[in-house]
N, C-alpha and C. Protein backbone atom coordinates (compact mmCIF):
# COMPACT_ATOMS: atom_id res chain seq x y z
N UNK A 1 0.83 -1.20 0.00
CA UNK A 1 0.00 0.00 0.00
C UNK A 1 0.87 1.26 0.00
N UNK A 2 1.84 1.58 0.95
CA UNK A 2 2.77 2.34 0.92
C UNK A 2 3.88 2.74 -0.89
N UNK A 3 3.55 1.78 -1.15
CA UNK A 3 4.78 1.96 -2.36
C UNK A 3 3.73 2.39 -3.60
N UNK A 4 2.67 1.35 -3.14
CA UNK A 4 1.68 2.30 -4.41
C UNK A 4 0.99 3.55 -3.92
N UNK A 5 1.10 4.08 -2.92
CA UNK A 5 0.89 5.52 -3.00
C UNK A 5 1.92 6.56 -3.40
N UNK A 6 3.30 5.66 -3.07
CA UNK A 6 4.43 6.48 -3.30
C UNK A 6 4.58 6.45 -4.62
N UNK A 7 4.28 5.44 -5.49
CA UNK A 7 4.37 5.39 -7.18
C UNK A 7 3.53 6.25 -7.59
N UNK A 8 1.99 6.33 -7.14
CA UNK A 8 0.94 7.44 -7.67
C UNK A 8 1.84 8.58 -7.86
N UNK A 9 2.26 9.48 -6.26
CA UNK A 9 2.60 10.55 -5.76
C UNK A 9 3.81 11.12 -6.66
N UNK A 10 5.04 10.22 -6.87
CA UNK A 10 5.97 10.30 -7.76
C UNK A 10 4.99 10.67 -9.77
N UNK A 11 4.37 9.61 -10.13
CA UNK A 11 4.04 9.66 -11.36
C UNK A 11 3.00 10.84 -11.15
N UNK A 12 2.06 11.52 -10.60
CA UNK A 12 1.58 13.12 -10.40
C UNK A 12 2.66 13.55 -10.53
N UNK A 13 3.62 13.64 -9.73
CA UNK A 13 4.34 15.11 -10.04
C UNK A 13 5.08 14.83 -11.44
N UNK A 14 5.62 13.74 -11.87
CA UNK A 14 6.20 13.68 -13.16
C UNK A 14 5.77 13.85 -14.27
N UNK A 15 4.25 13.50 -14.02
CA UNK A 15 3.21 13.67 -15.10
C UNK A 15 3.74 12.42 -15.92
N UNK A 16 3.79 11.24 -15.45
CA UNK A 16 3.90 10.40 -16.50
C UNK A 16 4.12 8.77 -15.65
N UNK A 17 3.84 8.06 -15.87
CA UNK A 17 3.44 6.59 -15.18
C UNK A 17 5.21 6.02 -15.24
N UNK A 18 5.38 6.35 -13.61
CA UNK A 18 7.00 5.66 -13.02
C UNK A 18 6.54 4.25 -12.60
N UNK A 19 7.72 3.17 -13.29
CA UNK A 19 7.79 1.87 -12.99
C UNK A 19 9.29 1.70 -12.42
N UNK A 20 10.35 2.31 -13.06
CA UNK A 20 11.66 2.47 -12.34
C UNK A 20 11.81 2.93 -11.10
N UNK A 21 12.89 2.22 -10.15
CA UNK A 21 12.68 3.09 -8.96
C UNK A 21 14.22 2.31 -8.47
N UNK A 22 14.74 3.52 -7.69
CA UNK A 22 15.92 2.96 -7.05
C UNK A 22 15.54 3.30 -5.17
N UNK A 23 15.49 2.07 -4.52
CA UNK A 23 14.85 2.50 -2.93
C UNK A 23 16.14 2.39 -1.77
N UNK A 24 16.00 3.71 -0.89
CA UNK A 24 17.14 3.77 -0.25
C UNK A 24 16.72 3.15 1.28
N UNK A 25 17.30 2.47 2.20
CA UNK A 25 16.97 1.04 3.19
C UNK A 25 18.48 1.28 4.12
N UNK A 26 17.61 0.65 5.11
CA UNK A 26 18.81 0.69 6.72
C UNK A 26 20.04 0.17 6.34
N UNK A 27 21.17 0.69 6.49
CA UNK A 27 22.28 -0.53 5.92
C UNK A 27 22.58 -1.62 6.88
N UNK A 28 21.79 -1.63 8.33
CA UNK A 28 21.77 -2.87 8.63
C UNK A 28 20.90 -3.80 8.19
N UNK A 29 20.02 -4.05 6.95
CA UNK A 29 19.01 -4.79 6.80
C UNK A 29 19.71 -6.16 5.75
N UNK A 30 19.21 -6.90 6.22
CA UNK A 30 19.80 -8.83 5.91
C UNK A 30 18.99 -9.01 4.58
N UNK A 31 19.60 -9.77 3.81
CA UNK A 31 18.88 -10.34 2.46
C UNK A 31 17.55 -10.87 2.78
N UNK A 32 17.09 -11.20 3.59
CA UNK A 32 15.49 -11.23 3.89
C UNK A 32 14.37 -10.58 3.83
N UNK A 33 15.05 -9.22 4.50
CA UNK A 33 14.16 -7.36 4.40
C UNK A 33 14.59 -7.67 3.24
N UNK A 34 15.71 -7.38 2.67
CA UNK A 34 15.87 -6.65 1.28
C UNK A 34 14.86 -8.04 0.03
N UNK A 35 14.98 -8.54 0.06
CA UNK A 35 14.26 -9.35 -0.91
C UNK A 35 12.32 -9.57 -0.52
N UNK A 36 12.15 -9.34 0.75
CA UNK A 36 10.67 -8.78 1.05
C UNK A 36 10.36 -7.24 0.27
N UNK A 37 11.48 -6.26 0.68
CA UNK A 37 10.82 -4.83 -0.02
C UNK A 37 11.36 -4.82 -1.58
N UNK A 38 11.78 -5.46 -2.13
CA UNK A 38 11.66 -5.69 -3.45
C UNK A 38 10.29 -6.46 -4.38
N UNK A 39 10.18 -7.70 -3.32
CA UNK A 39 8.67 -8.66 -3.68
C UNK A 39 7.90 -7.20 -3.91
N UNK A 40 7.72 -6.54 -2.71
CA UNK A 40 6.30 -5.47 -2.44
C UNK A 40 6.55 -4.77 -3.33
N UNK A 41 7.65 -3.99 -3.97
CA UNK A 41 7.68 -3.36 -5.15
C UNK A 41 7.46 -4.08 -6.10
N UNK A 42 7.61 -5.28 -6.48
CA UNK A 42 7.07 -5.90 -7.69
C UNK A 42 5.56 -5.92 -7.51
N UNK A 43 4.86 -6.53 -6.52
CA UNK A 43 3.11 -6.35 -6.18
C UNK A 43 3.07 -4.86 -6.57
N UNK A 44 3.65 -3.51 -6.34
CA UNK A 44 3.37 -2.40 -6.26
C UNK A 44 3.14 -2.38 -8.17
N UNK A 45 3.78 -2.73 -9.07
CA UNK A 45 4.09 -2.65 -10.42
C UNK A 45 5.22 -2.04 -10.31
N UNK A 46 6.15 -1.97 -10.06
CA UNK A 46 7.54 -1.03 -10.22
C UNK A 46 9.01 -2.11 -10.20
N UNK A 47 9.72 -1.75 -10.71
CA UNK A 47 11.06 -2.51 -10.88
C UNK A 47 11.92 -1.64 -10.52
N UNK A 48 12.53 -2.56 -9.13
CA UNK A 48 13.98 -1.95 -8.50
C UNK A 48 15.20 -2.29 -9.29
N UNK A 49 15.62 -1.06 -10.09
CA UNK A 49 16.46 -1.08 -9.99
C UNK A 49 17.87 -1.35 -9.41
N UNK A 50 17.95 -1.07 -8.03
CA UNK A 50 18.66 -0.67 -6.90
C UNK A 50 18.51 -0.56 -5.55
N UNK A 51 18.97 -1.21 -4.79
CA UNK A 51 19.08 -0.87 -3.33
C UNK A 51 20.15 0.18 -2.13
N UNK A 52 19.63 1.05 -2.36
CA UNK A 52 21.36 1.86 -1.64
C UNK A 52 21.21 2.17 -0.03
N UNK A 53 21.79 2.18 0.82
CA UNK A 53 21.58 2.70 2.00
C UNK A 53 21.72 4.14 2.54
N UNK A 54 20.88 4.09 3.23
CA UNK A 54 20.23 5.50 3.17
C UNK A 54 21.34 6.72 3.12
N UNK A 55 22.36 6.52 3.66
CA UNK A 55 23.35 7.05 3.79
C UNK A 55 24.07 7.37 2.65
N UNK A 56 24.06 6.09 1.45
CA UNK A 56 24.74 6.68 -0.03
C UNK A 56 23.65 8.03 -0.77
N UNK A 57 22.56 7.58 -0.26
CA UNK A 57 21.17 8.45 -0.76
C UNK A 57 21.37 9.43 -0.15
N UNK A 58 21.86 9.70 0.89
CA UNK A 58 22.33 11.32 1.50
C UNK A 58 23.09 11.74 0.67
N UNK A 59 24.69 11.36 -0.08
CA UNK A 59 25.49 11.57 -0.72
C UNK A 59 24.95 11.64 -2.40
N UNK A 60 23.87 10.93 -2.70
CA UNK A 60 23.67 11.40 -4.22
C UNK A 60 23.30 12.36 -4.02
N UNK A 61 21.88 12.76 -3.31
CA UNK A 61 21.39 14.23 -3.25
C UNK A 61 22.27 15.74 -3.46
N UNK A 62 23.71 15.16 -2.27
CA UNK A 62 24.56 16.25 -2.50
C UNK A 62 25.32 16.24 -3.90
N UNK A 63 25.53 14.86 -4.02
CA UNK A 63 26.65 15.19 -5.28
C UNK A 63 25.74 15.77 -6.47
N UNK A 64 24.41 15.72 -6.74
CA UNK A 64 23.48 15.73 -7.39
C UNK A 64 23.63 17.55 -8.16
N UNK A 65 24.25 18.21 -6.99
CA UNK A 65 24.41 19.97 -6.83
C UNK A 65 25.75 20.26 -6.66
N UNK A 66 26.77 19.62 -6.69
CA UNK A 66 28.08 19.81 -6.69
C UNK A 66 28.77 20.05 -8.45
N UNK A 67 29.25 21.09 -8.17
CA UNK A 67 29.85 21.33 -9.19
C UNK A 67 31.41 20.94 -9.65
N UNK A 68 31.99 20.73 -8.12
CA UNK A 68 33.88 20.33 -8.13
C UNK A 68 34.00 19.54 -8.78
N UNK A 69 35.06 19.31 -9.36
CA UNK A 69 35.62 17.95 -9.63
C UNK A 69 36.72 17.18 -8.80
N UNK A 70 37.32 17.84 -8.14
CA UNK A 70 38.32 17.95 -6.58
C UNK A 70 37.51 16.85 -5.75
N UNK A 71 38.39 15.84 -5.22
CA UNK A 71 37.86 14.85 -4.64
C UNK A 71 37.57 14.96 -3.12
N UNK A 72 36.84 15.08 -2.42
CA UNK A 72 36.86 15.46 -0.92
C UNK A 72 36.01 13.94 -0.23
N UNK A 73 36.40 14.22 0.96
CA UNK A 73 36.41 13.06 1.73
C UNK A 73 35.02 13.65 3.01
N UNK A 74 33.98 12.54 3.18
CA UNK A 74 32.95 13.09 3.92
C UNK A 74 32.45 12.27 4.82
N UNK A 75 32.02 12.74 5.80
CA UNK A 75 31.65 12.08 6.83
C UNK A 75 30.15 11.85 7.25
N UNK A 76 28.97 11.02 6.72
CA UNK A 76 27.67 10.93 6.84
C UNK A 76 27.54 10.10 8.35
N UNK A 77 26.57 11.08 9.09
CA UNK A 77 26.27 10.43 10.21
C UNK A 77 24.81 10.84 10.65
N UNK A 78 24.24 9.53 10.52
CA UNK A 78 22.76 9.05 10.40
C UNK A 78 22.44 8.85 12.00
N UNK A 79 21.93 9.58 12.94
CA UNK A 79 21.21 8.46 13.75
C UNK A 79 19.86 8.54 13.91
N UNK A 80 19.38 6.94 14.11
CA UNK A 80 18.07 7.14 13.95
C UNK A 80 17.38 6.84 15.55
N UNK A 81 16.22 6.36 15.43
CA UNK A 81 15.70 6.25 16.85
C UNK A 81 16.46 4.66 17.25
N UNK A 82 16.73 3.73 17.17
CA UNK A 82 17.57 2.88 17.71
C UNK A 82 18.60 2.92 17.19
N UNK A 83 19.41 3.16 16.02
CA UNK A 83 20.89 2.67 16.12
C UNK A 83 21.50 4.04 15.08
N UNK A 84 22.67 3.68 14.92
CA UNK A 84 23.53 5.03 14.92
C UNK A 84 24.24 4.24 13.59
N UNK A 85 24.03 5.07 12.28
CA UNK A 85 25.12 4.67 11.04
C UNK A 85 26.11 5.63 11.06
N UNK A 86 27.60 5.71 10.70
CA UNK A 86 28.35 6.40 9.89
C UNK A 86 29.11 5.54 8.88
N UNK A 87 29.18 6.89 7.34
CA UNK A 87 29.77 6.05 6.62
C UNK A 87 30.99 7.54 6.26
N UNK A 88 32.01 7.21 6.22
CA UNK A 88 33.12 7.55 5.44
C UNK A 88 33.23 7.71 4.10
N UNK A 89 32.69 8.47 2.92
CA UNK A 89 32.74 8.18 1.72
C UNK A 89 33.57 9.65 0.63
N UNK A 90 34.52 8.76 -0.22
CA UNK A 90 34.86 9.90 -0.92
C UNK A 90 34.04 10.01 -2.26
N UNK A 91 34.06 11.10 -2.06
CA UNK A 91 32.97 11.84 -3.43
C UNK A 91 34.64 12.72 -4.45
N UNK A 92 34.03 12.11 -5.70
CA UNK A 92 34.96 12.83 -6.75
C UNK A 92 34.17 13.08 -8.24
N UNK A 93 34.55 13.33 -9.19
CA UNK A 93 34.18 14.03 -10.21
C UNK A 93 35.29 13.27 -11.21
N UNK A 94 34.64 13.42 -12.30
CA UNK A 94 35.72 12.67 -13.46
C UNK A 94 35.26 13.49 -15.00
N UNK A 95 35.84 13.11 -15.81
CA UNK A 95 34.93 12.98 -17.27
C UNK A 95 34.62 12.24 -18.23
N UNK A 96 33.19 11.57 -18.44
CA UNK A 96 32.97 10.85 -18.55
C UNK A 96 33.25 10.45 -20.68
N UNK A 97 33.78 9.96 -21.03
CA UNK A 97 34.46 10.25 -22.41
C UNK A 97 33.15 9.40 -23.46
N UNK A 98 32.48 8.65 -22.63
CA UNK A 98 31.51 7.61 -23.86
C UNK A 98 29.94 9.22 -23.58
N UNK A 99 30.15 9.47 -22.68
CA UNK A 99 28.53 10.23 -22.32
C UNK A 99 29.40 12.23 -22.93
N UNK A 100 30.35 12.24 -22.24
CA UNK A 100 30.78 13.59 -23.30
C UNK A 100 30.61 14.60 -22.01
N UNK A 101 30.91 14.16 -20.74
CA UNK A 101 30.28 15.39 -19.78
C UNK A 101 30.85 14.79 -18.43
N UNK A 102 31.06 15.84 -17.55
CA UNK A 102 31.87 15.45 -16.10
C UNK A 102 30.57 15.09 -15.50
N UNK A 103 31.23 14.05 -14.87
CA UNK A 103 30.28 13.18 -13.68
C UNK A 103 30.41 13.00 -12.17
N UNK A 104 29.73 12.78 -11.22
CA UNK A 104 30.33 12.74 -10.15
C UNK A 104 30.53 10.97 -9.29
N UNK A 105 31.24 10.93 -9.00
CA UNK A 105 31.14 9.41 -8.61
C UNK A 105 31.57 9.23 -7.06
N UNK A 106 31.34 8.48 -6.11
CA UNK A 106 31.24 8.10 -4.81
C UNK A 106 31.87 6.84 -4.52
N UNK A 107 32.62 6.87 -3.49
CA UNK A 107 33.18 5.17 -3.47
C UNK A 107 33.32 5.36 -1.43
N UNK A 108 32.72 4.58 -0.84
CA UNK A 108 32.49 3.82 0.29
C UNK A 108 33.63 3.63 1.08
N UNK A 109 34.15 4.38 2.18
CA UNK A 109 35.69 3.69 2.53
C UNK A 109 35.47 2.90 3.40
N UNK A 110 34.48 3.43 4.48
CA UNK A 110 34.27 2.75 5.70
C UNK A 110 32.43 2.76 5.92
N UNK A 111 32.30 1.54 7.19
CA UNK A 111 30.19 1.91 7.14
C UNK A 111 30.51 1.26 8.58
N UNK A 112 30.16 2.24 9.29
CA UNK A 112 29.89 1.69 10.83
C UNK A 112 28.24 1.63 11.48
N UNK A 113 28.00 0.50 11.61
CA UNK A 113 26.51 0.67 12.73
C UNK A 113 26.56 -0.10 13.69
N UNK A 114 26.23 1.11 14.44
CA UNK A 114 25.98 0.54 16.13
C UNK A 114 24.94 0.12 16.47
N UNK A 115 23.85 -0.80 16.76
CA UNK A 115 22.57 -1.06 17.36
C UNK A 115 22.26 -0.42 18.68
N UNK A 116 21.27 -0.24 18.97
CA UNK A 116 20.92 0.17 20.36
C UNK A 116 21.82 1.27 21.10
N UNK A 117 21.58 2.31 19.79
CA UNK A 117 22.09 3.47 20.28
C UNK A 117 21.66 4.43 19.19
N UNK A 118 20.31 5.54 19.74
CA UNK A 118 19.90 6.61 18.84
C UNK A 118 19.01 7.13 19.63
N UNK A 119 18.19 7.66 18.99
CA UNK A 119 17.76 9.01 19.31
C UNK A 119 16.66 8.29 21.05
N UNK A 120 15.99 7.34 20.99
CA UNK A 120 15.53 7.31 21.92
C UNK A 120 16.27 7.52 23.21
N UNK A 121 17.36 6.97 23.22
CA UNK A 121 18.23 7.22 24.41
C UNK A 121 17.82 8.71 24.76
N UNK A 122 17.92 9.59 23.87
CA UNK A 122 17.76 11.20 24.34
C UNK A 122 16.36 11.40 25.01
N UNK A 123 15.63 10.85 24.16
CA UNK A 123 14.24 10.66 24.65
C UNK A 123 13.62 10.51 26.11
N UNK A 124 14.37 9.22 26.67
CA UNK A 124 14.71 8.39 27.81
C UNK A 124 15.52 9.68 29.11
N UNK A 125 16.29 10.01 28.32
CA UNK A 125 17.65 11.48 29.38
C UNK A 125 16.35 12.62 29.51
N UNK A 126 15.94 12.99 28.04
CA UNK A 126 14.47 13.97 28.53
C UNK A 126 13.65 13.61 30.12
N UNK A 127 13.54 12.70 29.93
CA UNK A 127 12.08 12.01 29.92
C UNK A 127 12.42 12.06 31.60
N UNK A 128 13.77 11.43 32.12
CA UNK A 128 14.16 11.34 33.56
C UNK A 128 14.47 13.07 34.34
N UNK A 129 15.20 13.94 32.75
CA UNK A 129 14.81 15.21 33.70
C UNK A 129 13.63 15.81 33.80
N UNK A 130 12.84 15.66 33.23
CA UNK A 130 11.74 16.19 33.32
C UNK A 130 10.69 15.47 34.72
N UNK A 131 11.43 14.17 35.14
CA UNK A 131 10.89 13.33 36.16
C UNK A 131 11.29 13.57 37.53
N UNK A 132 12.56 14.12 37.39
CA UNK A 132 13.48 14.74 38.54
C UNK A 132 13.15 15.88 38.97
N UNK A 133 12.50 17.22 38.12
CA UNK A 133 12.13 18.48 38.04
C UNK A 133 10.86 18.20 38.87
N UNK A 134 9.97 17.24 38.29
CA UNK A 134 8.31 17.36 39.13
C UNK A 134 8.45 16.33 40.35
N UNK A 135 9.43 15.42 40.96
CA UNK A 135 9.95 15.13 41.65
C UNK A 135 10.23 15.95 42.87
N UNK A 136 10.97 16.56 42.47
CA UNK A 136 11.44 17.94 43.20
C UNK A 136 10.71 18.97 44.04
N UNK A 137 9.46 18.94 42.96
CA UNK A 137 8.26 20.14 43.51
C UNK A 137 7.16 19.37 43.88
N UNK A 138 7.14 18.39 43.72
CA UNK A 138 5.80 17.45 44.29
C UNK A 138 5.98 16.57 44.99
N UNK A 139 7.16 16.18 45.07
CA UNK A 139 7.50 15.20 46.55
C UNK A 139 6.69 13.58 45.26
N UNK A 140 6.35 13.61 44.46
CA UNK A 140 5.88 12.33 43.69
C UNK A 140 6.74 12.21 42.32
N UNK A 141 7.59 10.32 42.22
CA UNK A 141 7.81 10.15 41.21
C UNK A 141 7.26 9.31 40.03
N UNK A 142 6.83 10.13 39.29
CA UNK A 142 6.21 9.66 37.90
C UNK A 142 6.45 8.55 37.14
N UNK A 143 8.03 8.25 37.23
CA UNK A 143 8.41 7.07 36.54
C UNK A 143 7.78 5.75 37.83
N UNK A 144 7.65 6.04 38.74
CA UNK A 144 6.97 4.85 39.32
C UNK A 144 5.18 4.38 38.74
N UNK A 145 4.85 5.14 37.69
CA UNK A 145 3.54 5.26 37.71
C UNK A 145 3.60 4.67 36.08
N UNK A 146 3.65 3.50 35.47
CA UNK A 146 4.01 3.51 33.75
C UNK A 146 2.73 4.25 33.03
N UNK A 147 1.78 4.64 33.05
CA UNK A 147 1.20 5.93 32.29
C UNK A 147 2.04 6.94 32.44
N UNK A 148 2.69 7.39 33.39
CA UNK A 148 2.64 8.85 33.55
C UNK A 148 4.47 8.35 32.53
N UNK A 149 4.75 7.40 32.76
CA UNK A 149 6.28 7.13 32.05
C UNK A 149 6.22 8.07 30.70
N UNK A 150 4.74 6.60 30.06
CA UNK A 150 4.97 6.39 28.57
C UNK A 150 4.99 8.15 28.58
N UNK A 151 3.77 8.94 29.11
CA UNK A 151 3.42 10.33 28.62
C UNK A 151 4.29 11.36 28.81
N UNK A 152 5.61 10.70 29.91
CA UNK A 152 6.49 11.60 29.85
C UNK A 152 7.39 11.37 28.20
N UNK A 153 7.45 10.06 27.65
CA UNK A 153 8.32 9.78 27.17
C UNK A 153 7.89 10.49 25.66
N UNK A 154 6.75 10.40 25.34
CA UNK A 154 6.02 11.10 24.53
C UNK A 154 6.14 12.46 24.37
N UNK A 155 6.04 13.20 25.62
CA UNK A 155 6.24 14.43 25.42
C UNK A 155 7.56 14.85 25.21
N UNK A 156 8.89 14.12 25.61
CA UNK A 156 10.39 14.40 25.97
C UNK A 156 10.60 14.09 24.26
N UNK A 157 10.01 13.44 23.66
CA UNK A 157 9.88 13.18 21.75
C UNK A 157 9.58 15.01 21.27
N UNK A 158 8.55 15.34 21.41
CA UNK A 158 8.36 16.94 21.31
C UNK A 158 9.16 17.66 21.39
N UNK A 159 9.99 17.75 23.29
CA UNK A 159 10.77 18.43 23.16
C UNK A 159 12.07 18.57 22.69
N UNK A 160 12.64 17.20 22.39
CA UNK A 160 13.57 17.10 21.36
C UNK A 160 13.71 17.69 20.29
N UNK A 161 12.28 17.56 19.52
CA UNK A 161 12.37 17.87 18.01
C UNK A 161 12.15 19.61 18.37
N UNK A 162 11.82 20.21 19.32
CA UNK A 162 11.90 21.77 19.06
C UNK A 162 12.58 22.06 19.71
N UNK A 163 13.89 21.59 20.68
CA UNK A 163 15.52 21.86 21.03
C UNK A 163 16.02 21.71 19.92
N UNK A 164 15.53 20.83 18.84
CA UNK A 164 16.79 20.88 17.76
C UNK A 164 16.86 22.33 16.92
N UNK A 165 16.21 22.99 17.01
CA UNK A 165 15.88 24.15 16.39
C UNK A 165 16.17 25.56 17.19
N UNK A 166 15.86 25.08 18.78
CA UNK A 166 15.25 26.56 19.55
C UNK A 166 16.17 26.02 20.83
N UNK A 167 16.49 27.15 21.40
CA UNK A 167 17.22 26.92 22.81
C UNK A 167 16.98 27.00 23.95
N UNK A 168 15.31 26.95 23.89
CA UNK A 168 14.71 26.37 25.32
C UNK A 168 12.79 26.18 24.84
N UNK A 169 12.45 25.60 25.37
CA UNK A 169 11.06 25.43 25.35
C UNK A 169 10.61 24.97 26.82
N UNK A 170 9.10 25.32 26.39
CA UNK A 170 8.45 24.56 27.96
C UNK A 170 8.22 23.30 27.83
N UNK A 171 7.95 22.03 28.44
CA UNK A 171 7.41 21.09 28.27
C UNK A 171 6.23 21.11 29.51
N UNK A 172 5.10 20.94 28.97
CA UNK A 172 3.54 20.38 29.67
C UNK A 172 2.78 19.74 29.27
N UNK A 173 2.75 18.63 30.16
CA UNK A 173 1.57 17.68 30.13
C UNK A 173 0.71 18.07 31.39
N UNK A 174 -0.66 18.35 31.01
CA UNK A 174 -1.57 17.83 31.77
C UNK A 174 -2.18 16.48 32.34
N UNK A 175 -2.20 17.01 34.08
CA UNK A 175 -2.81 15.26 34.65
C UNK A 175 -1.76 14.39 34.72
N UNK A 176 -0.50 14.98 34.65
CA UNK A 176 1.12 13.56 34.87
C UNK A 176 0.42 12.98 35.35
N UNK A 177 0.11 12.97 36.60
CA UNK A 177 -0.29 12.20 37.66
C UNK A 177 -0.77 12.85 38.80
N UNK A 178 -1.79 11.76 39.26
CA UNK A 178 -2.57 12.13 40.35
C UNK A 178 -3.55 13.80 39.86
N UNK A 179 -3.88 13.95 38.98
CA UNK A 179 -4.17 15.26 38.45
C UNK A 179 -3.16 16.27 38.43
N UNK A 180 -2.43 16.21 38.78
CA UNK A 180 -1.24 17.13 38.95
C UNK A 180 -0.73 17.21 37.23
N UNK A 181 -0.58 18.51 37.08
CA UNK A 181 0.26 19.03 35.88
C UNK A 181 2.05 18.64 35.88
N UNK A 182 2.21 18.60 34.70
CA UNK A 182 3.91 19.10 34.57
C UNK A 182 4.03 20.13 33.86
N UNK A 183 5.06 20.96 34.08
CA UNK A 183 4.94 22.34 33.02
C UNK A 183 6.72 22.58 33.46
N UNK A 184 7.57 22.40 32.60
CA UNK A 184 9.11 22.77 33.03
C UNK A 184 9.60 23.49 31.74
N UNK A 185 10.72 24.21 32.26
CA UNK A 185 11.27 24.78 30.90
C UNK A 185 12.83 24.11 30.55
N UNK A 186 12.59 23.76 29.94
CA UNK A 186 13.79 22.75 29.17
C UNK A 186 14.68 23.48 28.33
N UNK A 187 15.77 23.80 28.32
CA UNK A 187 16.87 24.49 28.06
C UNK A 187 18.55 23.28 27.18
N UNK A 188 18.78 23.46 25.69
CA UNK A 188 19.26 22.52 24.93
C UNK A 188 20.22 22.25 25.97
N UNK A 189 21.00 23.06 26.11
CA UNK A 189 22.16 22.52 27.35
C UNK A 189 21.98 20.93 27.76
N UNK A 190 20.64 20.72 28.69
CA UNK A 190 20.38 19.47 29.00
C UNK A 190 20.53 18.25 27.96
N UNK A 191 20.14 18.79 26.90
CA UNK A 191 20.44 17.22 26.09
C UNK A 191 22.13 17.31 25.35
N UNK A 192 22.60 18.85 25.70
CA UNK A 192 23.65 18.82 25.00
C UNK A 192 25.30 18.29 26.02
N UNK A 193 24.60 18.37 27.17
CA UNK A 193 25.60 17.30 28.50
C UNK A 193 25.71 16.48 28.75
N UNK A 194 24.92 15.66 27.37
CA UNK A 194 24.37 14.35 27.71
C UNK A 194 26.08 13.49 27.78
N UNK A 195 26.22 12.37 28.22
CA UNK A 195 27.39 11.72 28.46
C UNK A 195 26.96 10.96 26.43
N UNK A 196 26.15 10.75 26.37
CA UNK A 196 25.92 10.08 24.75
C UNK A 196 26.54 10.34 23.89
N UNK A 197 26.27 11.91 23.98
CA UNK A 197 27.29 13.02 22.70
C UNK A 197 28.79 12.34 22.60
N UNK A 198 29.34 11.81 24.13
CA UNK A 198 30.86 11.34 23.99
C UNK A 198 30.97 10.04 23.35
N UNK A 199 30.02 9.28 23.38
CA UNK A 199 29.84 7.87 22.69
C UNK A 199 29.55 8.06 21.15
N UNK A 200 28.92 8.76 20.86
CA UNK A 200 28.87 9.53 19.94
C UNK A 200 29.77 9.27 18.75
N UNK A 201 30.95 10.69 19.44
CA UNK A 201 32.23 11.01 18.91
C UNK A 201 32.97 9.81 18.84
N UNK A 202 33.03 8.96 19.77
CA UNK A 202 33.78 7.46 19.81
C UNK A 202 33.95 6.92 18.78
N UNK A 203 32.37 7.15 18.33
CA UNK A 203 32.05 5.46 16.76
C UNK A 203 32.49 6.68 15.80
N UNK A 204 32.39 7.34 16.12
CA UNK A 204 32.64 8.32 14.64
C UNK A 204 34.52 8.15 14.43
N UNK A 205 35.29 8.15 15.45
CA UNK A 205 36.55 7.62 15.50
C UNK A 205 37.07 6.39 14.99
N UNK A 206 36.07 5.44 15.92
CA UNK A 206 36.60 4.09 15.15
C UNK A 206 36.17 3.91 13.70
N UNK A 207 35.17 4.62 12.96
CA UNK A 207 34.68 4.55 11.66
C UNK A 207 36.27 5.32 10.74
N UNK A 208 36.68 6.30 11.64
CA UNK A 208 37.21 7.15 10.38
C UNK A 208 38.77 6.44 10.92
């Protein structure tokens, strides 16, 4: 269902009926996923071309607008809500003598993934200060209560995604618990002390 809405959506804007398709996928995924989301693109009507990981698909986009031909060396670092990719890849430029025109080409040095390490963790670091803060002023802890967890954990998702942008927000839920409100002001600092950030930098070391 997904791929044939995405084939519609693609052939509207092209104005013309897409069966080609190149699909970009976790680079931890085993010949099992990958030969399931190929089946579903064949049910969809479309022929894969290609499988790239999401991470080379970061790098076409750019090379896609690059004009150099100067070879530079780049560092893609993906994390998602459980696990953490980096890939090492040099991007260069050539000329291509059968097509008549400079091209850009990409070659893979290194691909590191870590499992059980991404964005939820931050989620989780939210989620306990924000548990510590109404802790503090209410003499009651929330994480003992798993509603009031999940809804902290839910909301600490929010304030993530508008720290990534802004350098403080409020976070409030109504009714945490026991009717009692939460209402705190959350300041990036907190997710930016996180001890993670250093684990972080680690895999990005052993990758490069």
């Amino acid at each position: 269902m997904i791929l044939r809405n995405l084939k519609r959506h693609a052939s509207q804007q092209a104005g013309s009926d897409i069966k080609d398709c190149v699909i970009a996928i976790p680079a931890n995924w085993g010949p099992k996923a990958r030969m399931s989301l190929v089946n579903a693109a064949y049910i969809a009507d479309m022929s894969v071309l290609g499988l790239i990981n999401e991470n080379s698909a970061a790098i076409v986009n750019f090379a896609i607008t690059r004009n150099d031909s100067d070879p530079v060396n780049m560092v893609i670092y993906n994390l998602g809500s459980a696990n953490l990719q980096i890939s090492i890849i040099k991007l260069f430029g050539y000329h291509d003598e059968t097509k008549g025109k400079n091209v850009q080409a990409a070659e893979v040095i290194a691909h590191h993934v870590v499992d059980d390490v991404g964005g939820l963790e931050i989620d989780e670091h939210l989620a306990n200060y924000l548990a510590e803060e109404f802790k503090k002023k209410h003499k009651i802890d929330p994480r003992e209560k798993p509603r009031s967890w999940v809804k902290l954990l839910h909301k600490s998702a929010e304030v993530k995604e508008i720290l990534s942008a802004n350098k403080e927000t409020t976070a409030y839920v109504e009714g945490l618990i026991d009717g009692i409100d939460l209402q705190v002001n959350v300041k990036r600092e907190v997710i930016d002390s996180m001890e993670l950030f250093g684990k972080f930098n680690s895999y990005i070391e052993n990758a490069l």
